[in-house]
Protein backbone atom coordinates (compact mmCIF):
# COMPACT_ATOMS: atom_id res chain seq x y z
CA UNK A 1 24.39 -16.01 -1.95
CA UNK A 2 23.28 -13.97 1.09
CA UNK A 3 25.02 -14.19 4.11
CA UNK A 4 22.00 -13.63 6.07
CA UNK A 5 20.64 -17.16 4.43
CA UNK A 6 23.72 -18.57 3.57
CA UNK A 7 21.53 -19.72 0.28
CA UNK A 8 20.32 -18.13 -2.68
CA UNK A 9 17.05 -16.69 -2.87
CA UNK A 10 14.84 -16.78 -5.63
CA UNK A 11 13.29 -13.47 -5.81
CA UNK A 12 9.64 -14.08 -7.45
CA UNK A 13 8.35 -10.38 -8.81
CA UNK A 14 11.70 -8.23 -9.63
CA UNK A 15 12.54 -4.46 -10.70
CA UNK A 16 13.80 -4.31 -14.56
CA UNK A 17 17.97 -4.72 -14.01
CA UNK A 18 20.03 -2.93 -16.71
CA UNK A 19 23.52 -3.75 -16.95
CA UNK A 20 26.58 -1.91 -18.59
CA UNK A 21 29.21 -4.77 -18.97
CA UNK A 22 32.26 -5.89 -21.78
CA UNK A 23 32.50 -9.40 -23.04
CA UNK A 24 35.99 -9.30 -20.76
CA UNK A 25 34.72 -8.25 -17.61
CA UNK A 26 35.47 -10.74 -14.69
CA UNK A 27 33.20 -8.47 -12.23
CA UNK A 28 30.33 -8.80 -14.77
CA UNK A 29 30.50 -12.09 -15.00
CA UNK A 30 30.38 -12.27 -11.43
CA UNK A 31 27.40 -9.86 -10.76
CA UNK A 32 25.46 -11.50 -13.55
CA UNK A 33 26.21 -15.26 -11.59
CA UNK A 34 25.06 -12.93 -8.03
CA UNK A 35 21.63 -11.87 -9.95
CA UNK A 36 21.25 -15.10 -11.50
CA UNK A 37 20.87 -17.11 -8.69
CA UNK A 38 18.66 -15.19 -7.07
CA UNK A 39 16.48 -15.80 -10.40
CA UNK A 40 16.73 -12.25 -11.69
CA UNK A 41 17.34 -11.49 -15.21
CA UNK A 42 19.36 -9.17 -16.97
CA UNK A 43 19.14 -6.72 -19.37
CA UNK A 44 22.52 -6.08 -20.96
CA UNK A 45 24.03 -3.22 -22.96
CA UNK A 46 27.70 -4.20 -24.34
CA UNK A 47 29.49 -0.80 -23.67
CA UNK A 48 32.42 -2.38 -25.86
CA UNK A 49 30.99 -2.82 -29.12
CA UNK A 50 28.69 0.55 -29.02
CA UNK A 51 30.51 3.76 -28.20
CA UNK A 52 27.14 5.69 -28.15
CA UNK A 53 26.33 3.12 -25.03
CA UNK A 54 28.94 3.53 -23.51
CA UNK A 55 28.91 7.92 -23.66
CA UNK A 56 25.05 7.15 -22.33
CA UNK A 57 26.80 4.85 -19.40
CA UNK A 58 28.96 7.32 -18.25
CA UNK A 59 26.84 10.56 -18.64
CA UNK A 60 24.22 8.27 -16.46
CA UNK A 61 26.49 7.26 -14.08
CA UNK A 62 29.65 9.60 -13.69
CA UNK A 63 31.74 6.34 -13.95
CA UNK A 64 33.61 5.13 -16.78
CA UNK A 65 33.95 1.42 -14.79
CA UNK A 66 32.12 -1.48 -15.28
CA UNK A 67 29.61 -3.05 -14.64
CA UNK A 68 27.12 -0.55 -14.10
CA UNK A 69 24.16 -1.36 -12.58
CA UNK A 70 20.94 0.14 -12.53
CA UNK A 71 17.79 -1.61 -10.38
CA UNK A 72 14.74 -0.50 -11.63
CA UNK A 73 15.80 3.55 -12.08
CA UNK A 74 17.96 3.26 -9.37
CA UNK A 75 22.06 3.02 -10.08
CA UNK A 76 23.66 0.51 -7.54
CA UNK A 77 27.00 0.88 -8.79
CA UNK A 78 29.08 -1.96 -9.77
CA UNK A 79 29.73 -5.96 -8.37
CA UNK A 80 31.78 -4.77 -5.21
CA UNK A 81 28.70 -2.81 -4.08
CA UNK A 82 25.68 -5.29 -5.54
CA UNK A 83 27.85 -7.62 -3.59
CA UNK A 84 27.92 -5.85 -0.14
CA UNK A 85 24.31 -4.95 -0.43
CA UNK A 86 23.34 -8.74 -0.56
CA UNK A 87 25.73 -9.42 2.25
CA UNK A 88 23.67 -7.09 4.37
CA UNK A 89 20.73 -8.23 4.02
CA UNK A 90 19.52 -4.60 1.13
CA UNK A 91 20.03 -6.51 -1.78
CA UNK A 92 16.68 -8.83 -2.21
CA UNK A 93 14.28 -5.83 -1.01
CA UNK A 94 15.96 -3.77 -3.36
CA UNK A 95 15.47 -6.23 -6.12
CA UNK A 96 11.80 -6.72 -5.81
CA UNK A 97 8.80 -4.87 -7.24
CA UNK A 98 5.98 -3.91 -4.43
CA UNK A 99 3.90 -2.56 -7.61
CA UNK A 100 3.49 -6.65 -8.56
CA UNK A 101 1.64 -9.50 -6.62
CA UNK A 102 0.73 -12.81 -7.07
């Protein structure tokens, strides 16, 4: 939800999202529920199964933490900060593609 809106919005043309997560991850789940309803999809790579992901996650990132999340190239960090960023008001720009129209 933003707190700008106090809704979700849908975002209609978005940036690719790439997400490093486990099948345990509460903060995962939680980012993946944020994206969702906004109407954004995810692409996820399961850094606990693949231990060639997860080298490439933290060689990308510096962080050995997840989620990881990237926005297009762009690496946001994890839920706490995907979180902030839609409670300011960054996260929706962020999120969509000025490259695609209607």
């Amino acid at each position: 939800m933003s707190a700008k809106g106090c809704r979700p919005t849908r975002i209609r043309f978005v940036k690719k999202i790439l997400m490093y997560t486990t099948k345990w991850c509460p903060f995962c789940v939680m980012a993946k529920r944020l994206l969702a309803a906004k109407g954004v999809s995810v692409e996820e790579v399961a850094v606990d199964t693949d231990p060639t992901r997860r080298l490439e996650m933290v060689q990308r990132t510096g962080r050995r933490t997840v989620p990881q999340i990237f926005i297009g190239e762009q690496h946001v960090g994890g839920f706490e900060e995907i979180a902030a960023l839609d409670h300011n008001g960054e996260l929706d720009p962020l999120l969509t593609d000025p490259t695609r129209s209607a």
